[in-house]
N, C-alpha and C. Protein backbone atom coordinates (compact mmCIF):
# COMPACT_ATOMS: atom_id res chain seq x y z
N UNK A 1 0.82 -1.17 0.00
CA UNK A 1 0.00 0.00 0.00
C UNK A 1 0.87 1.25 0.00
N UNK A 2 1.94 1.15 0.71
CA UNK A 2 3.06 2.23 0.69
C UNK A 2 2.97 2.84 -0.39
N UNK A 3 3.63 0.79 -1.31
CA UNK A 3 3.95 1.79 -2.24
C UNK A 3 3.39 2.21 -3.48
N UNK A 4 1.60 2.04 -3.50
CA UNK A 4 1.03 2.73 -4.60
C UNK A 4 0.65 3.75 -4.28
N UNK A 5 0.90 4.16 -2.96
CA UNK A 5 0.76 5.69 -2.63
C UNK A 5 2.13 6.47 -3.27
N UNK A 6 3.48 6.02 -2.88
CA UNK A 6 3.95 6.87 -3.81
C UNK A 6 4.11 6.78 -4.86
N UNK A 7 3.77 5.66 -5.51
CA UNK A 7 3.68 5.49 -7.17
C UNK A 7 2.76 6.61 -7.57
N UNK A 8 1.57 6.84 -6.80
CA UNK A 8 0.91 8.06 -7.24
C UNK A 8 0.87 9.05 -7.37
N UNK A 9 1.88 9.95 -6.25
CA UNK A 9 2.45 10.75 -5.55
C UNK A 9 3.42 11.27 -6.55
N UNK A 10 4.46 10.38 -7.20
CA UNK A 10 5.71 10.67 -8.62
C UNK A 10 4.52 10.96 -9.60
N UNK A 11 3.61 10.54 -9.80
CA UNK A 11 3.05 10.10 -11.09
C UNK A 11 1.78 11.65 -10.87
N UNK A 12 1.48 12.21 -9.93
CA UNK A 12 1.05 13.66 -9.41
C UNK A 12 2.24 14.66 -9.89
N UNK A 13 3.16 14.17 -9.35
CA UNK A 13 4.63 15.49 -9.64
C UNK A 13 4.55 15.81 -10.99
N UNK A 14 4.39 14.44 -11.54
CA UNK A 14 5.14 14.65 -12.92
C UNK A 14 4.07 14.90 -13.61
N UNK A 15 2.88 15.06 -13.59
CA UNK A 15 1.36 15.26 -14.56
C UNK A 15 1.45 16.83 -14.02
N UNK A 16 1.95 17.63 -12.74
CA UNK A 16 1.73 18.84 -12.36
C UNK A 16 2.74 19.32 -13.34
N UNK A 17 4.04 18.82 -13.40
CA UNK A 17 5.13 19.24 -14.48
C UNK A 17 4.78 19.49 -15.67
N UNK A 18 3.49 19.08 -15.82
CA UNK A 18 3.45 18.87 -18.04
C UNK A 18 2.14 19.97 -17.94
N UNK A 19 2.26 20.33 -17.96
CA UNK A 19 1.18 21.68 -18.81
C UNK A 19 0.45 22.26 -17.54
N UNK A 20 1.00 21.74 -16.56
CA UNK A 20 0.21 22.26 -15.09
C UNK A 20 -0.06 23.81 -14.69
N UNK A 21 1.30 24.57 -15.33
CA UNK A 21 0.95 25.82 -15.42
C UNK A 21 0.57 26.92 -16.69
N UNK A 22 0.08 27.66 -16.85
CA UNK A 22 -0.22 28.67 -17.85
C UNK A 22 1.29 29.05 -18.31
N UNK A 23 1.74 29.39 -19.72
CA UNK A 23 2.86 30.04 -19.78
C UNK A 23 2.11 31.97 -19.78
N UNK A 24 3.02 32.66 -19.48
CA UNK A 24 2.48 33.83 -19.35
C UNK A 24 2.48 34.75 -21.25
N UNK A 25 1.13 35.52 -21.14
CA UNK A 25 0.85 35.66 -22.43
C UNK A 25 2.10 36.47 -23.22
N UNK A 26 2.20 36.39 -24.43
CA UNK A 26 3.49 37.23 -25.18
C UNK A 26 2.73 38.43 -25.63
N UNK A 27 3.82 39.29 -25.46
CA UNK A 27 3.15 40.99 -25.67
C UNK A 27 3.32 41.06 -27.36
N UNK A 28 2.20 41.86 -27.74
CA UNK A 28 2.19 42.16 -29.28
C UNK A 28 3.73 42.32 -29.84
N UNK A 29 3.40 41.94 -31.01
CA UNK A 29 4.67 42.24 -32.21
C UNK A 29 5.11 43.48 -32.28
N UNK A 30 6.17 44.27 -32.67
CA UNK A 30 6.43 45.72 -32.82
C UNK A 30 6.24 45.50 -34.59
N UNK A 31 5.43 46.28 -34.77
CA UNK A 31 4.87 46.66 -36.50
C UNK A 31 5.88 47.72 -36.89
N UNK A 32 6.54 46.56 -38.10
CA UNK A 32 7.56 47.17 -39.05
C UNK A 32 7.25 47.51 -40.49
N UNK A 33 7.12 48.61 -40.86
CA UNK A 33 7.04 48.99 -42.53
C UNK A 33 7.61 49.67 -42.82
N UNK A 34 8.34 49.19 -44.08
CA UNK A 34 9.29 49.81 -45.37
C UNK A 34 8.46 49.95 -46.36
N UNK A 35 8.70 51.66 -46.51
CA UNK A 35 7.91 52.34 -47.70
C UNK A 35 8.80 52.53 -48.78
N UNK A 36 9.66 52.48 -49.16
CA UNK A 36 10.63 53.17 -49.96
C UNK A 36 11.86 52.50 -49.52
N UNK A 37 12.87 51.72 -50.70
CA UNK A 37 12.60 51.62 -52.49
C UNK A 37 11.61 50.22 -52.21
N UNK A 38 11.19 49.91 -53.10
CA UNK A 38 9.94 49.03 -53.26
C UNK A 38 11.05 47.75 -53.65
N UNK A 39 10.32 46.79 -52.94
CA UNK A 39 10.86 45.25 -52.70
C UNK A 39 11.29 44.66 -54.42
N UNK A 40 12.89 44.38 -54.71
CA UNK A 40 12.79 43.61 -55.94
C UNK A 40 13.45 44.80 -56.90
N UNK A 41 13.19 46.13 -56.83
CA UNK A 41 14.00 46.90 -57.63
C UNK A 41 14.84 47.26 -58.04
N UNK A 42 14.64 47.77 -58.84
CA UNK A 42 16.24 47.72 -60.21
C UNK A 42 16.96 49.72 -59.92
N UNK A 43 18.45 49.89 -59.48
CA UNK A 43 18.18 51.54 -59.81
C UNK A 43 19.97 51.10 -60.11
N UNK A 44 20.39 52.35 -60.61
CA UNK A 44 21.45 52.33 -60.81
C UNK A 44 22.75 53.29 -60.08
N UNK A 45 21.62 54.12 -59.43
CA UNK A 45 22.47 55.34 -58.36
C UNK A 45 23.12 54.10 -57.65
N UNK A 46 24.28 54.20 -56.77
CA UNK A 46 24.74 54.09 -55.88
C UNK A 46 24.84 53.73 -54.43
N UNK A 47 23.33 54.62 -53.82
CA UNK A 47 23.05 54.35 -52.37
C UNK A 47 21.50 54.70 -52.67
N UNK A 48 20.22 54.62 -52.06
CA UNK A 48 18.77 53.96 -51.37
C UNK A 48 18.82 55.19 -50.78
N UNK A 49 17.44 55.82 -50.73
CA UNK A 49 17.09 56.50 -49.29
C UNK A 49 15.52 55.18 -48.71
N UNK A 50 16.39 54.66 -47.78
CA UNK A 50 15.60 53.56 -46.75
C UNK A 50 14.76 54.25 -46.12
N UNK A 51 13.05 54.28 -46.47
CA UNK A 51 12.10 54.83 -45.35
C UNK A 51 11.41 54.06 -44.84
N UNK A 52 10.59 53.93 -43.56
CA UNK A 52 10.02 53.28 -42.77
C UNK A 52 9.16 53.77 -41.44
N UNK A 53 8.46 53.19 -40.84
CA UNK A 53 7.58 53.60 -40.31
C UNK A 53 7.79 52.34 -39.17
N UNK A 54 7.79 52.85 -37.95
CA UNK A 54 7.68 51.45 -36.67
C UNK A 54 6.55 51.98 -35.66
N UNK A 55 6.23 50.85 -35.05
CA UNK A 55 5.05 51.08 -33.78
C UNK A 55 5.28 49.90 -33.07
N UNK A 56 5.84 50.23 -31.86
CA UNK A 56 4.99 51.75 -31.12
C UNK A 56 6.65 53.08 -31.49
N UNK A 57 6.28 54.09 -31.20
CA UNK A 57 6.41 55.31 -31.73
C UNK A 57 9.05 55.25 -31.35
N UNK A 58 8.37 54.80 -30.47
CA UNK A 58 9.82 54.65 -29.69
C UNK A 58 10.73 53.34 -29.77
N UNK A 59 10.08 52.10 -30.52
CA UNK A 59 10.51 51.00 -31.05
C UNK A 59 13.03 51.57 -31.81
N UNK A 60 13.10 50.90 -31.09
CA UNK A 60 15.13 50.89 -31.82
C UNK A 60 14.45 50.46 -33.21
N UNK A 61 15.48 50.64 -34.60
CA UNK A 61 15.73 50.23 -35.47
C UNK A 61 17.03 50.07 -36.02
N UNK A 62 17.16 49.03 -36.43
CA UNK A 62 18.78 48.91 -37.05
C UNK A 62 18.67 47.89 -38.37
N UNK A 63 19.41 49.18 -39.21
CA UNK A 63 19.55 48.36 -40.46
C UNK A 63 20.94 47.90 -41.26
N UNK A 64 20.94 46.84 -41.62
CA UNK A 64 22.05 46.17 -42.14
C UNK A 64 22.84 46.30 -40.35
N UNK A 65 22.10 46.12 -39.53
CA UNK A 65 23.01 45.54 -38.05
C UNK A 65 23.41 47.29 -37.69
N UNK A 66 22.81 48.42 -38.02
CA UNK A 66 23.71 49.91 -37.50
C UNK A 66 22.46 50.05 -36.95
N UNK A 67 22.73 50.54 -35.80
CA UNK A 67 21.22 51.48 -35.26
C UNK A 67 21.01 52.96 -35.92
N UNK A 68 19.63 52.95 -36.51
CA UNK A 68 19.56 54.41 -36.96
C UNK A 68 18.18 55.21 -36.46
N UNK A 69 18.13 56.38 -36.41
CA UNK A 69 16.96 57.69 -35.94
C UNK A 69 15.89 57.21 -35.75
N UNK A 70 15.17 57.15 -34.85
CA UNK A 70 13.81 56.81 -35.33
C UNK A 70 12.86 58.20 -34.88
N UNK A 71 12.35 59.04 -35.33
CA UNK A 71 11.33 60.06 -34.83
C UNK A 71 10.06 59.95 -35.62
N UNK A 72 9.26 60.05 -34.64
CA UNK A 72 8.19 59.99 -34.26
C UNK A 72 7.67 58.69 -35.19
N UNK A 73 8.11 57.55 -35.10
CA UNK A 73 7.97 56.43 -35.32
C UNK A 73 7.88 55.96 -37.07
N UNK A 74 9.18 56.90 -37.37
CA UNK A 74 9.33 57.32 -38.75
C UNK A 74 11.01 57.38 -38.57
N UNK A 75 11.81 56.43 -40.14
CA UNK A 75 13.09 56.36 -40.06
C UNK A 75 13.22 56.62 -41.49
N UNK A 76 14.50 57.21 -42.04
CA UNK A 76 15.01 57.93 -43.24
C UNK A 76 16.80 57.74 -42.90
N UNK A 77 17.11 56.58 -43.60
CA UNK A 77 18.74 55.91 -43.92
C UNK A 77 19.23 56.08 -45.17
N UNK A 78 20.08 56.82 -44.80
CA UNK A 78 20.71 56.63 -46.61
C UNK A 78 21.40 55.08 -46.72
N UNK A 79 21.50 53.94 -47.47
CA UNK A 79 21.62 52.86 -47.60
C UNK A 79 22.94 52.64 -48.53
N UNK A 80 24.09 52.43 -48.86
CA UNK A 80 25.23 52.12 -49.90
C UNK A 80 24.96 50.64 -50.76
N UNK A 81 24.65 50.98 -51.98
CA UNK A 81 24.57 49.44 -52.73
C UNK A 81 25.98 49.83 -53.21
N UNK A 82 26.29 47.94 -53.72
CA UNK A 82 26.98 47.19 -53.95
C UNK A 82 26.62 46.74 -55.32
N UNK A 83 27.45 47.02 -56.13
CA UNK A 83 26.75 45.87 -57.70
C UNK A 83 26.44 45.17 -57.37
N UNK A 84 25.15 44.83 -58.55
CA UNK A 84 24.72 43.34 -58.87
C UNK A 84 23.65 43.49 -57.23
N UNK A 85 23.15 42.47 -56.98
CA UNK A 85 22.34 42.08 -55.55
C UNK A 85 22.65 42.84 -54.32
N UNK A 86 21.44 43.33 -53.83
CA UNK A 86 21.82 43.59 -52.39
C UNK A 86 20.53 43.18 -51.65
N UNK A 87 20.82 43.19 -50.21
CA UNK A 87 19.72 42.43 -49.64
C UNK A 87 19.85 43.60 -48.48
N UNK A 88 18.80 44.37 -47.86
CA UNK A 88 18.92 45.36 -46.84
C UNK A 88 17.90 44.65 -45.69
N UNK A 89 18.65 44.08 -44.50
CA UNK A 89 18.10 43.81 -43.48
C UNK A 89 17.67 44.76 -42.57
N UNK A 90 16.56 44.80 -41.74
CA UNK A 90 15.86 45.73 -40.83
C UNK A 90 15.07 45.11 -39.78
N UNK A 91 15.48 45.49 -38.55
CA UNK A 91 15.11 44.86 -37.30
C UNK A 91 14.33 45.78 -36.43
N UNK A 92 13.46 45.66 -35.72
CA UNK A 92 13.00 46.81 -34.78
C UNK A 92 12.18 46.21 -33.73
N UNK A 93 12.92 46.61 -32.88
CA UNK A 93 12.44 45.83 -31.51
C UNK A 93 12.14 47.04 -30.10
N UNK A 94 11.13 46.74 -28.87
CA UNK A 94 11.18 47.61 -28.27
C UNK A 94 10.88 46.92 -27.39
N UNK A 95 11.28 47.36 -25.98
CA UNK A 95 10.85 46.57 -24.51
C UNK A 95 9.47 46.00 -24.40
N UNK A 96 9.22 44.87 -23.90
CA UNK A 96 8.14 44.21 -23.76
C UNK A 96 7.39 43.56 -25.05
N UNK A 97 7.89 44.01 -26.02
CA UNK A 97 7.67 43.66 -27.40
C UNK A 97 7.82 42.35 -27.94
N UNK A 98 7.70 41.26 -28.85
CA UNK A 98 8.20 40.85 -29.22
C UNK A 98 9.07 41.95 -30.91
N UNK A 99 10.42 41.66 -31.26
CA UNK A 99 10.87 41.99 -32.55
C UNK A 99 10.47 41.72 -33.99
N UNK A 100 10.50 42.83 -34.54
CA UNK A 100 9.70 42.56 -36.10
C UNK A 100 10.98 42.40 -36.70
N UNK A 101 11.22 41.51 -38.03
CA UNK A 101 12.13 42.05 -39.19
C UNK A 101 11.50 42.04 -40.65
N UNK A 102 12.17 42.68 -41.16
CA UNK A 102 12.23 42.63 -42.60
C UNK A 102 13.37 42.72 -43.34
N UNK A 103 13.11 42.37 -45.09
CA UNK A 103 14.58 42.97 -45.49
C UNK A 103 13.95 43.08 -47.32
N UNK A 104 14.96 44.19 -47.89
CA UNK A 104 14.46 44.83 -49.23
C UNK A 104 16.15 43.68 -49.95
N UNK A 105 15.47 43.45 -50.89
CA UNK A 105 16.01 42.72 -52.58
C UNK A 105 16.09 43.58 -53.76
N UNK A 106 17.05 44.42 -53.74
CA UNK A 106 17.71 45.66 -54.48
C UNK A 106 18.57 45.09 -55.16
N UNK A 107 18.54 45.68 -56.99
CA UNK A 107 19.28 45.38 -57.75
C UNK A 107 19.94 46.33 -58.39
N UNK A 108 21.90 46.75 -58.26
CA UNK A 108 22.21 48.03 -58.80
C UNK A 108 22.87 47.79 -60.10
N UNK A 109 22.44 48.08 -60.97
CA UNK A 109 22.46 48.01 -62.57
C UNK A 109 23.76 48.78 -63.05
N UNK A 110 24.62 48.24 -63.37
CA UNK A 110 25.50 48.86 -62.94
C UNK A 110 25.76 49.40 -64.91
N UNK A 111 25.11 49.68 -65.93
CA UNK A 111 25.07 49.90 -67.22
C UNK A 111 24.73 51.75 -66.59
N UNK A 112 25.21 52.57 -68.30
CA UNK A 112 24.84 53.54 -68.15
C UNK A 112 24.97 53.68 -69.27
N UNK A 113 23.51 55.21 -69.79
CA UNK A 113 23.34 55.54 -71.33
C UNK A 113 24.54 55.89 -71.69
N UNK A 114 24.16 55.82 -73.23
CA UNK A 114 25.19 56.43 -74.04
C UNK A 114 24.65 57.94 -74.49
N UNK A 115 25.49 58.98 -73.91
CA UNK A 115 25.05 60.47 -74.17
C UNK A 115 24.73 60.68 -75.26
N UNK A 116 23.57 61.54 -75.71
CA UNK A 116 23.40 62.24 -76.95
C UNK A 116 24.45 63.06 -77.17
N UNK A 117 25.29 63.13 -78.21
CA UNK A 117 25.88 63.96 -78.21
C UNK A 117 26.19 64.55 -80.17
N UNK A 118 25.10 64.46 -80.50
CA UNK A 118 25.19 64.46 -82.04
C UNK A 118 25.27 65.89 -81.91
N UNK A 119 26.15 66.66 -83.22
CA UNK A 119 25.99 68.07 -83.19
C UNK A 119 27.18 68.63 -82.70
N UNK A 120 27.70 68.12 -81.43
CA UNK A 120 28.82 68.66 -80.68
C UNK A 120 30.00 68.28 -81.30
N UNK A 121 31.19 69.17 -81.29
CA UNK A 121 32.36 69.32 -81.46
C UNK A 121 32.91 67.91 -81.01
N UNK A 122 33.93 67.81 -81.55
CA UNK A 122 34.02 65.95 -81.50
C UNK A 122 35.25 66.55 -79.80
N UNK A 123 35.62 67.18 -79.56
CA UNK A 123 35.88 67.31 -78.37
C UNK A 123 35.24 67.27 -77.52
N UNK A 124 34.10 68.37 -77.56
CA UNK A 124 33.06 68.35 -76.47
C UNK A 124 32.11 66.79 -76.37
N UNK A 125 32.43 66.08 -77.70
CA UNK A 125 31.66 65.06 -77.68
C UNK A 125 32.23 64.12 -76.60
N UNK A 126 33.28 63.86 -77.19
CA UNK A 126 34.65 62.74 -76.22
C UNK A 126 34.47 63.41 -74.62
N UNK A 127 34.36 64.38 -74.03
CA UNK A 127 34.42 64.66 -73.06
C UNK A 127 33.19 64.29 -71.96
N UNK A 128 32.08 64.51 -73.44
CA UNK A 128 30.73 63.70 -72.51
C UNK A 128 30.54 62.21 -72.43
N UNK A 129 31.24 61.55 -73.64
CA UNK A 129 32.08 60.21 -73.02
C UNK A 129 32.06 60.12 -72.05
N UNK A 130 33.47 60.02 -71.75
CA UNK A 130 34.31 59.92 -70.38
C UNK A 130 33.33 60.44 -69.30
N UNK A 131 32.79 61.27 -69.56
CA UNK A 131 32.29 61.79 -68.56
C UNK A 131 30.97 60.46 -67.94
N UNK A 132 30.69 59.99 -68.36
CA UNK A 132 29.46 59.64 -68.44
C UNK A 132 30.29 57.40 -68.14
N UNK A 133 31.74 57.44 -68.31
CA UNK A 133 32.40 56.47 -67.90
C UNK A 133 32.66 55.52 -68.85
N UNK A 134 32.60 56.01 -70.24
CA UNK A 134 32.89 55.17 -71.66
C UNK A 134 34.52 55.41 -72.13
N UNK A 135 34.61 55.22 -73.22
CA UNK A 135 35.62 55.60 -73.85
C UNK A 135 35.22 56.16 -75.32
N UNK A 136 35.72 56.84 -75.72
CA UNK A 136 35.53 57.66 -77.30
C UNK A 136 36.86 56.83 -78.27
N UNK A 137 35.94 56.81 -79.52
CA UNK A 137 36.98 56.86 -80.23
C UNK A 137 36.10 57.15 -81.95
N UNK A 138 36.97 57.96 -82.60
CA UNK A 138 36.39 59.21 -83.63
C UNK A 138 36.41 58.52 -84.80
N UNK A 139 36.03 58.39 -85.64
CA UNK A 139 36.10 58.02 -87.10
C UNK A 139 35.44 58.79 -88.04
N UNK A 140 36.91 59.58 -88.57
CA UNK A 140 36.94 61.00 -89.25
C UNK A 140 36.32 60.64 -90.40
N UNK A 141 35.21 60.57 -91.02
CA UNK A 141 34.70 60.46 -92.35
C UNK A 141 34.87 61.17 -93.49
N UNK A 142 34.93 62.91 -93.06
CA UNK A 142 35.45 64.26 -93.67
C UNK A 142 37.08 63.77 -94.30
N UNK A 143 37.14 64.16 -95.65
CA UNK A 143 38.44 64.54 -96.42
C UNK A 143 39.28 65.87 -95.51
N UNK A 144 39.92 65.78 -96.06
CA UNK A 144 41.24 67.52 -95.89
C UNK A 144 40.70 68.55 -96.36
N UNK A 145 39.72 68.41 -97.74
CA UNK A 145 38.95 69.74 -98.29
C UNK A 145 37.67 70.15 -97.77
N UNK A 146 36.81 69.14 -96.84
CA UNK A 146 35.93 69.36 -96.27
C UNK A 146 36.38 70.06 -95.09
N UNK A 147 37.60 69.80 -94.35
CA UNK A 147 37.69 70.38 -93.01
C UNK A 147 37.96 71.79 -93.50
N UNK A 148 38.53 72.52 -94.83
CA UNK A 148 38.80 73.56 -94.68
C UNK A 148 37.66 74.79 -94.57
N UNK A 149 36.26 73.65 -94.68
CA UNK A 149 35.02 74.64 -94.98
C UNK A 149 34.49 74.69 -93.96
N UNK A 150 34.81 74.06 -92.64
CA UNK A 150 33.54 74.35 -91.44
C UNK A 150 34.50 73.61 -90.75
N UNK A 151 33.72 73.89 -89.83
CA UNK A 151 34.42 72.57 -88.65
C UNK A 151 33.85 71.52 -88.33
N UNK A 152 34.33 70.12 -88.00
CA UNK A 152 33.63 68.75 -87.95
C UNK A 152 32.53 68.87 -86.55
N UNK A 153 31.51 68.00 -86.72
CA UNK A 153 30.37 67.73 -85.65
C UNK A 153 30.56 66.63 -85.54
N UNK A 154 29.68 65.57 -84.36
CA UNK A 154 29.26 64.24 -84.89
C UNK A 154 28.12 64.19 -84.93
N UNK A 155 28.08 63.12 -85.98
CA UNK A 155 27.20 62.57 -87.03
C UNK A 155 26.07 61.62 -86.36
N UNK A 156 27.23 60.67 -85.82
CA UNK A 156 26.36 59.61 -84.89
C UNK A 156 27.51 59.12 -84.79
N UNK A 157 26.80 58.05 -83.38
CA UNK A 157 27.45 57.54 -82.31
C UNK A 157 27.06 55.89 -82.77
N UNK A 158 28.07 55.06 -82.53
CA UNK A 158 27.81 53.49 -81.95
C UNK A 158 28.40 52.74 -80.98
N UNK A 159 27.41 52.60 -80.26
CA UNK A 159 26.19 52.60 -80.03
C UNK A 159 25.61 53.53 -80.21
N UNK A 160 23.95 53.62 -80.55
CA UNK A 160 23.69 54.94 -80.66
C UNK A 160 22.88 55.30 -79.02
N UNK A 161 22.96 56.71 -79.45
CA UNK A 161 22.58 57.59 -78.08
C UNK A 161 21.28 56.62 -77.25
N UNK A 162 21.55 57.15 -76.23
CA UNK A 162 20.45 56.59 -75.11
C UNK A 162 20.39 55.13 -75.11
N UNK A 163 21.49 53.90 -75.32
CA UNK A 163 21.37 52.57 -75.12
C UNK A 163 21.96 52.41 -74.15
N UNK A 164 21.64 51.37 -73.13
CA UNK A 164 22.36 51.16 -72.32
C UNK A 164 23.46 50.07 -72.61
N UNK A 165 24.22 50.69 -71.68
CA UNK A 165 25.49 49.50 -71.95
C UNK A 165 26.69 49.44 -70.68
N UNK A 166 27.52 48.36 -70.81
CA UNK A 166 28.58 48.76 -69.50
C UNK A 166 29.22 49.67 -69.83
N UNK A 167 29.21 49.81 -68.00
CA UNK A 167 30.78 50.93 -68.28
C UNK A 167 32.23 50.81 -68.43
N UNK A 168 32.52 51.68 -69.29
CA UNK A 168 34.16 51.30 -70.31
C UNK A 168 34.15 50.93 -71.49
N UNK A 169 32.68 50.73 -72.36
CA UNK A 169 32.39 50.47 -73.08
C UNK A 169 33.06 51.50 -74.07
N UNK A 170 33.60 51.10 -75.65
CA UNK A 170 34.17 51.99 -76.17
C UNK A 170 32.76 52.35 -77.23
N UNK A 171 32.73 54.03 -77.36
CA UNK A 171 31.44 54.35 -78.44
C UNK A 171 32.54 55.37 -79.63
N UNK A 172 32.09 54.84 -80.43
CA UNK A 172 32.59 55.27 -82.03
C UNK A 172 31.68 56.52 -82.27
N UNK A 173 32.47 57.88 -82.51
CA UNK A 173 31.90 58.59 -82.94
C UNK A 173 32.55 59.18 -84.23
N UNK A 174 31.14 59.47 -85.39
CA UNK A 174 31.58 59.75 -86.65
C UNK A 174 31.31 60.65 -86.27
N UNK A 175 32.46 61.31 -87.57
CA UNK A 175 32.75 62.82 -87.53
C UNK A 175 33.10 63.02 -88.74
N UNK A 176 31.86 64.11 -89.45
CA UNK A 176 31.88 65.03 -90.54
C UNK A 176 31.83 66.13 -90.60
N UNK A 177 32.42 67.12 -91.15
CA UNK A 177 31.82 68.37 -91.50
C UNK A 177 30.30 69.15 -91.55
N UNK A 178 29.80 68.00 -92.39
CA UNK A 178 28.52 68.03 -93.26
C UNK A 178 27.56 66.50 -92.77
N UNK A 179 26.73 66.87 -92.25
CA UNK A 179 25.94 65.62 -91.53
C UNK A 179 25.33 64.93 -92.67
């Protein structure tokens, strides 16, 4: 008799052990939204202006792992891409909270147009080249008797104006007198 009293007694402990108490309730989520750049997009600038919105008003935020501003439950990061893929992580957590995350899938395109530059002086042309991160190179079409009557323009470009393409790309510009 002993001992199915304490056979019952272990077998009480251990049924009080398994779900015997309530766990205590978890406090709401902290609500994270990213408004700006839109999930998946393509840009070719350089760096993001990261905006967002958290609640409750005083919630931390940190993106890519930096803590940044939060006022009045409103955040504005300038962001640095990387060619090719970037992935921008964002965390925001506040006491008693449980933590929200998110993260933006940014693509930096790393091509740039080819300048209009028909009309212009084959100097000023080459300069908006380079400028723009190509290379020039001229193909004088004009004779010796044409240059003595005007001065050369270009004609056109190849690639022609406004295509995209990489940068360092070399663009051929003709150059005539007379278009």
């Amino acid at each position: 008799m002993r001992r199915l009293v304490l056979v019952c007694l272990a077998a009480a402990a251990v049924l009080s052990a398994c779900g015997g108490t309530e766990r205590p309730a978890t406090e709401p989520r902290v609500k994270l939204t990213l408004k700006a750049p839109s999930d998946g997009s393509t840009t070719r600038a350089d760096q993001v202006e990261l905006r967002g919105t958290v609640t409750p008003a005083d919630a931390a935020v940190a993106v890519k792992g930096e803590a940044v501003q939060v006022e009045a439950g409103e955040f504005v990061v300038p962001v640095k891409l990387e060619p090719g893929g970037n992935v921008i992580d964002v965390t925001a957590s506040a006491a008693g909270r449980r933590p929200a995350s998110d993260a933006l899938r940014l693509a930096r395109d790393m091509t740039v147009d080819v300048p209009d530059v028909l009309g212009q002086s084959p100097d000023d042309a080459t300069a908006a080249i380079k400028a723009a991160g190509l290379t020039a190179e001229t193909d004088d079409t004009d004779n010796w008797l044409g240059r003595l009557f005007g001065d050369p323009v270009v004609c056109s470009t190849r690639p022609a104006a406004k295509t995209a393409v990489d940068r360092g790309t070399k663009v051929v510009l003709t150059i005539a007198r007379d278009c």
